[in-house]
Protein backbone atom coordinates (compact mmCIF):
# COMPACT_ATOMS: atom_id res chain seq x y z
CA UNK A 1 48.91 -1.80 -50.83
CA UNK A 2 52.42 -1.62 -51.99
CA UNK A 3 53.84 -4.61 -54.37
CA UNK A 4 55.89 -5.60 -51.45
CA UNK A 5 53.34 -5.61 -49.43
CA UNK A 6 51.22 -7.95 -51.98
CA UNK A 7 53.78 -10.25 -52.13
CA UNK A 8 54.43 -10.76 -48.47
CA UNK A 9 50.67 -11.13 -47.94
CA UNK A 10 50.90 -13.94 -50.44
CA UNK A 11 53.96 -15.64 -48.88
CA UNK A 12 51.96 -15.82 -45.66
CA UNK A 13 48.65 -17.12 -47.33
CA UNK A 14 50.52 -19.94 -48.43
CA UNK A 15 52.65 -20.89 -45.92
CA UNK A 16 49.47 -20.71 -43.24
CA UNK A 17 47.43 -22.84 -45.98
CA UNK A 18 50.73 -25.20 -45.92
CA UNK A 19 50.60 -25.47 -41.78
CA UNK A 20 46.69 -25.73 -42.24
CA UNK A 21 46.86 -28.49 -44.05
CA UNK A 22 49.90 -30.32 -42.70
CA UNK A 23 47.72 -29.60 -39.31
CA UNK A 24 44.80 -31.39 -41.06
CA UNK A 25 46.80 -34.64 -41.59
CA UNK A 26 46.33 -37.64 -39.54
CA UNK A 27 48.80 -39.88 -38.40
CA UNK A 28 49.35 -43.24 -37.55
CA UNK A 29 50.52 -42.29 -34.83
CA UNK A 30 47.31 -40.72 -34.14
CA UNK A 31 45.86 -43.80 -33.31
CA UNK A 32 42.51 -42.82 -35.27
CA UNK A 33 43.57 -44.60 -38.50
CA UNK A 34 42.28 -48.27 -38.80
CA UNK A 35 42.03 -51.40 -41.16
CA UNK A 36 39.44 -51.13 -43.76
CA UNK A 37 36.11 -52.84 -43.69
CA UNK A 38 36.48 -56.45 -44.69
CA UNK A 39 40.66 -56.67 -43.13
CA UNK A 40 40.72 -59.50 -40.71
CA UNK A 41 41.70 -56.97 -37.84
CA UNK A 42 39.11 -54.08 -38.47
CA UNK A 43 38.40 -52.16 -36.89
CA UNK A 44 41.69 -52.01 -35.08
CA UNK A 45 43.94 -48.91 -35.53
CA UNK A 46 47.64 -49.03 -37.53
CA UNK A 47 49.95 -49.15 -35.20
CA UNK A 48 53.86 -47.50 -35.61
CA UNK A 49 55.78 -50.77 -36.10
CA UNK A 50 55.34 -54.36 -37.99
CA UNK A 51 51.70 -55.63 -37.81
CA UNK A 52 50.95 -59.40 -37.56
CA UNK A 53 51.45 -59.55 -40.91
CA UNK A 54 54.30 -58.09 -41.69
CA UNK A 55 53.29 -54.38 -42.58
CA UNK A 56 54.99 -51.64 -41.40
CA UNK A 57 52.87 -48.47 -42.72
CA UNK A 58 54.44 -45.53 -40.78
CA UNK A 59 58.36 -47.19 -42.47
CA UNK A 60 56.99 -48.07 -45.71
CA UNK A 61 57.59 -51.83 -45.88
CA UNK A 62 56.98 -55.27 -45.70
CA UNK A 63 58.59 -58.20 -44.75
CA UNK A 64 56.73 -61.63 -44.39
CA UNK A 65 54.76 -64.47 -46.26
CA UNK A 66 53.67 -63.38 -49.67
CA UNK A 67 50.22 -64.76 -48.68
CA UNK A 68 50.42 -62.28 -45.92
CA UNK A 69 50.10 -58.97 -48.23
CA UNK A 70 46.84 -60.27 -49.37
CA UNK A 71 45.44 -62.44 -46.49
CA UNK A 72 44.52 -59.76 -44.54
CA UNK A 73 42.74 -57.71 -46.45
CA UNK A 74 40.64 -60.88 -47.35
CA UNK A 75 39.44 -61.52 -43.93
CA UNK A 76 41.80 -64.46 -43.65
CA UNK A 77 44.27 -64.27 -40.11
CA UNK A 78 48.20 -64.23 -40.64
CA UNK A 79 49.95 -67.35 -42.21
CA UNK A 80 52.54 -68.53 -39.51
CA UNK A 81 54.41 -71.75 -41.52
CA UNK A 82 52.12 -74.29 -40.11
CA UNK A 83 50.04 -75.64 -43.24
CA UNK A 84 48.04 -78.28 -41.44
CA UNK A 85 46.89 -76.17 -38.44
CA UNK A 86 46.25 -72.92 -40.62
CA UNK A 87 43.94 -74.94 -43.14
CA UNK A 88 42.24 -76.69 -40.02
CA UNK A 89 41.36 -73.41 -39.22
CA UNK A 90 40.71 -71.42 -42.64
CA UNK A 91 40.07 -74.43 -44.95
CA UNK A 92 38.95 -71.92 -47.65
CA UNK A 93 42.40 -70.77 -47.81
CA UNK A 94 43.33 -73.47 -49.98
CA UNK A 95 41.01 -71.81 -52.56
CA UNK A 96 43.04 -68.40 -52.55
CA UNK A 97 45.12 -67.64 -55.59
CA UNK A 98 48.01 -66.59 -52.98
CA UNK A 99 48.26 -69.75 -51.09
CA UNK A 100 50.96 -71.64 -53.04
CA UNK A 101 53.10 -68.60 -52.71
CA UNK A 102 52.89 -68.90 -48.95
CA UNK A 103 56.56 -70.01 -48.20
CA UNK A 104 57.42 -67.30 -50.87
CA UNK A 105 59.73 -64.65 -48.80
CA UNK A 106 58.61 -60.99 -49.28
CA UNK A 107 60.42 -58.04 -49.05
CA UNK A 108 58.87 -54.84 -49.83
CA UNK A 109 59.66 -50.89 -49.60
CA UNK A 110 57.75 -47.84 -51.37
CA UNK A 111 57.52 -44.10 -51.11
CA UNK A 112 55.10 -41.77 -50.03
CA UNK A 113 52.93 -41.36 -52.88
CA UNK A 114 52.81 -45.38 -53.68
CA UNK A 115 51.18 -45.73 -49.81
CA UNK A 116 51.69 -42.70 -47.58
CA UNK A 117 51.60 -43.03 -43.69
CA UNK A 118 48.95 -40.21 -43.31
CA UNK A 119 45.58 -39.21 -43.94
CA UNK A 120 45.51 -36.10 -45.50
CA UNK A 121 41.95 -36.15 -47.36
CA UNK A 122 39.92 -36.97 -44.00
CA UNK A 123 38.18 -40.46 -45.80
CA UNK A 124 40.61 -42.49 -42.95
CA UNK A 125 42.91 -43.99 -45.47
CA UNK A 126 45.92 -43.51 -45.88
CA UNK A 127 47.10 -41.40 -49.10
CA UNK A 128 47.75 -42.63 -52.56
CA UNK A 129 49.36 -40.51 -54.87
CA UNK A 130 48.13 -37.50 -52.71
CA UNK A 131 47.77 -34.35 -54.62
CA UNK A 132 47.02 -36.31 -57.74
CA UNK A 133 43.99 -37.67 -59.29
CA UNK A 134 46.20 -41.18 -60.40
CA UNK A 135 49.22 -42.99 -59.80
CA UNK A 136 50.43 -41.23 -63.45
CA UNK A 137 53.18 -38.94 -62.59
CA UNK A 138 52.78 -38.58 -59.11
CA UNK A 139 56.74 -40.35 -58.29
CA UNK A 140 55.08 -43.13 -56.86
CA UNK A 141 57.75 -46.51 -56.21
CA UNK A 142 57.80 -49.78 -55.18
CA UNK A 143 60.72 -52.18 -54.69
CA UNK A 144 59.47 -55.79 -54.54
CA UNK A 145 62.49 -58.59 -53.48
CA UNK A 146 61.17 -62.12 -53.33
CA UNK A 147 63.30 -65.51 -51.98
CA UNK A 148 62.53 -68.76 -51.59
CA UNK A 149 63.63 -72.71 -52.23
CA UNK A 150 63.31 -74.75 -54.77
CA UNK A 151 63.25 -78.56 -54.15
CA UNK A 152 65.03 -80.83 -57.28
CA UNK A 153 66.74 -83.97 -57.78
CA UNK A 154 70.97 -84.05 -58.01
CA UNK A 155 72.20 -87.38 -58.24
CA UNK A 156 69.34 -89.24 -57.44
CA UNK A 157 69.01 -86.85 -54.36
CA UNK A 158 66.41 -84.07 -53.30
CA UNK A 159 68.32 -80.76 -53.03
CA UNK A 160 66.84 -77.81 -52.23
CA UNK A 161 68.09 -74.25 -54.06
CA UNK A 162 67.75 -70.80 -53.43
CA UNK A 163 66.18 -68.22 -55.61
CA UNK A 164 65.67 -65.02 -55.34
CA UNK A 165 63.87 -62.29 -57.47
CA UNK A 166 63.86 -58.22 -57.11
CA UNK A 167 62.25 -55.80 -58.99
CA UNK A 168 62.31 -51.69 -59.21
CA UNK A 169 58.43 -50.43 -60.16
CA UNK A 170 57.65 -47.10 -60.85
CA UNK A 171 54.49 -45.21 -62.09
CA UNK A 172 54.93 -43.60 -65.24
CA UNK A 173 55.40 -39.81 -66.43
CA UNK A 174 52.41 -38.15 -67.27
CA UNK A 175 53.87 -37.28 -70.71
CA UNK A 176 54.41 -41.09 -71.27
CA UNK A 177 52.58 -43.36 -73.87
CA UNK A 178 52.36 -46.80 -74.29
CA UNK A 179 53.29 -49.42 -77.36
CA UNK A 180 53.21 -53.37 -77.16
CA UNK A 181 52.97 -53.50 -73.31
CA UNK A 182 56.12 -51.17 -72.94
CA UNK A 183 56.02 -47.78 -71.33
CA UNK A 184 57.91 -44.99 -73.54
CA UNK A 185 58.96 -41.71 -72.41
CA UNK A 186 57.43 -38.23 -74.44
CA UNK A 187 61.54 -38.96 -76.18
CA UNK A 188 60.72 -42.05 -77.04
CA UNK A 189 63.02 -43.96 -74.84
CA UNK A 190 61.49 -46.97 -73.67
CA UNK A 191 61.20 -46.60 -69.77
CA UNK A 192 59.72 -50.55 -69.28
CA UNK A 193 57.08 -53.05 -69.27
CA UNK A 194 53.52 -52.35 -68.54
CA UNK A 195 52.71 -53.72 -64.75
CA UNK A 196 49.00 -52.73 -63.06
CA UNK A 197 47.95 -50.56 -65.80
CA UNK A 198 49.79 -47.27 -64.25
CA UNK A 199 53.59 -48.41 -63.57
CA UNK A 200 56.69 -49.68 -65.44
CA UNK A 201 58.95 -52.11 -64.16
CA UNK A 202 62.40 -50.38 -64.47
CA UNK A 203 64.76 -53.32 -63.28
CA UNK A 204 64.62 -56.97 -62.97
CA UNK A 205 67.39 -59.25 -61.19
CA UNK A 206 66.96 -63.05 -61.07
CA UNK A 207 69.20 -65.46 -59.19
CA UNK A 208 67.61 -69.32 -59.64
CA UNK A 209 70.25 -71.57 -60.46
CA UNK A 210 67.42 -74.92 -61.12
CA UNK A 211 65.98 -72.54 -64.07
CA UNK A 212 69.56 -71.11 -65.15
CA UNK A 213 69.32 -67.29 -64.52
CA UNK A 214 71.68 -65.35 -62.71
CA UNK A 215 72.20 -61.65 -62.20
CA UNK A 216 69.98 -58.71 -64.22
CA UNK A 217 67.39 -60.17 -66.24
CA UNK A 218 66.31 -56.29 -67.15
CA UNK A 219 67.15 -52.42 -67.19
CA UNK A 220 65.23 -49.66 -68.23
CA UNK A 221 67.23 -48.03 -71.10
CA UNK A 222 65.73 -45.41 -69.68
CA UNK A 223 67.96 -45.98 -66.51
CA UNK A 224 66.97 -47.93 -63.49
CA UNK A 225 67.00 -44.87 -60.97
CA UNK A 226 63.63 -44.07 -58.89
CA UNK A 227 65.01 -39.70 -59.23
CA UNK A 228 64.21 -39.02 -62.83
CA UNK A 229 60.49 -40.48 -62.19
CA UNK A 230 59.58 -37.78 -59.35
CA UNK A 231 56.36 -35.96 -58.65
CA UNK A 232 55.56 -33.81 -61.61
């Protein structure tokens, strides 16, 4: 067999091992995929959309309670603003270490490889840093932008204030090392603080006017862009 011949052979191996395994993937859209063991709607499928919570798996985000990204997954039903009625119902609620951040507004938004919205390994999950054995260096990315009041006293008056919080998270190079808590790249370059072991917080920005911040709080000197920290 000729060299060309070889190496058009080997272009169609791989791309029919590419459309063998993108025809292995399941979807959400499937319908097949449901809630893990233990969530408080197993074993219901994912559906395309916002759940009760405030998941939306096949877009990649969030929006809801903060109790509500964890609350689920504990077996407990979605938190609705009604304190009284929901602890009526769930009185071991008060016992979880999300429940004071219930009125805490959540707004969240990752990438594939942080939570993908297939199933390309056949366990029923959806992927994590897919093609990878960790989070390290697989691009994964998280944006995390929290809001809420605060209540305090002007002039002998209760006043409430708006805060808000955001945050840029990324997991970290595979050539990357630690120091102190700080992720540094192989040049040395601090990229950011440690958060969950695997990822670096790239970019803070706090706005609470009761505890006197306003505007960026942090950024990565490394830069605060999510395209330098792609899959490797």
């Amino acid at each position: 067999m000729s060299t060309r011949s070889l190496l058009t052979f080997a272009i169609c191996l791989a791309f029919c091992l590419a459309l063998a395994s993108m025809a292995m993937a399941t979807t959400i859209k499937d319908g097949t995929l449901t809630y893990s063991a233990g969530h408080y709607l197993y074993p219901q499928p994912l559906k395309v959309g916002y759940d009760v919570f405030g998941y939306n798996y096949q877009a990649h985000m969030f929006n809801g309670s903060y109790f509500n990204v964890y609350s689920g997954g504990d077996g407990l039903p979605p938190y609705e603003g009604d304190d009284a009625a929901y602890l009526h119902a769930n009185p071991g609620a008060v016992n979880h270490w999300a429940w004071p951040y219930r009125g805490v507004d959540l707004k969240m938004k990752w990438n594939d490889q942080w939570i993908s919205n297939e199933d390309n390994t056949g366990d029923g999950k959806l992927d994590r840093h897919f093609g990878y054995p960790s989070y390290i260096g697989s691009g994964a990315w998280e944006t995390n932008h929290q809001s809420g009041f605060d209540v305090i006293a002007v002039n002998g008056k209760n006043k409430q204030i708006h805060w808000s919080y955001f945050v840029k998270i990324v997991a970290a190079p595979s050539d990357a090392y630690t120091l102190d808590d700080v992720w540094y790249g192989s040049d040395d370059v601090e990229i950011g603080p440690v958060i969950w072991g695997s990822f670096a917080v790239i970019q803070r920005v706090y706005n609470d006017p009761a505890a006197l911040a306003h505007g960026k709080q942090y950024v990565s000197p490394a830069g605060p862009g999510f395209g330098q920290y792609g899959p490797e």
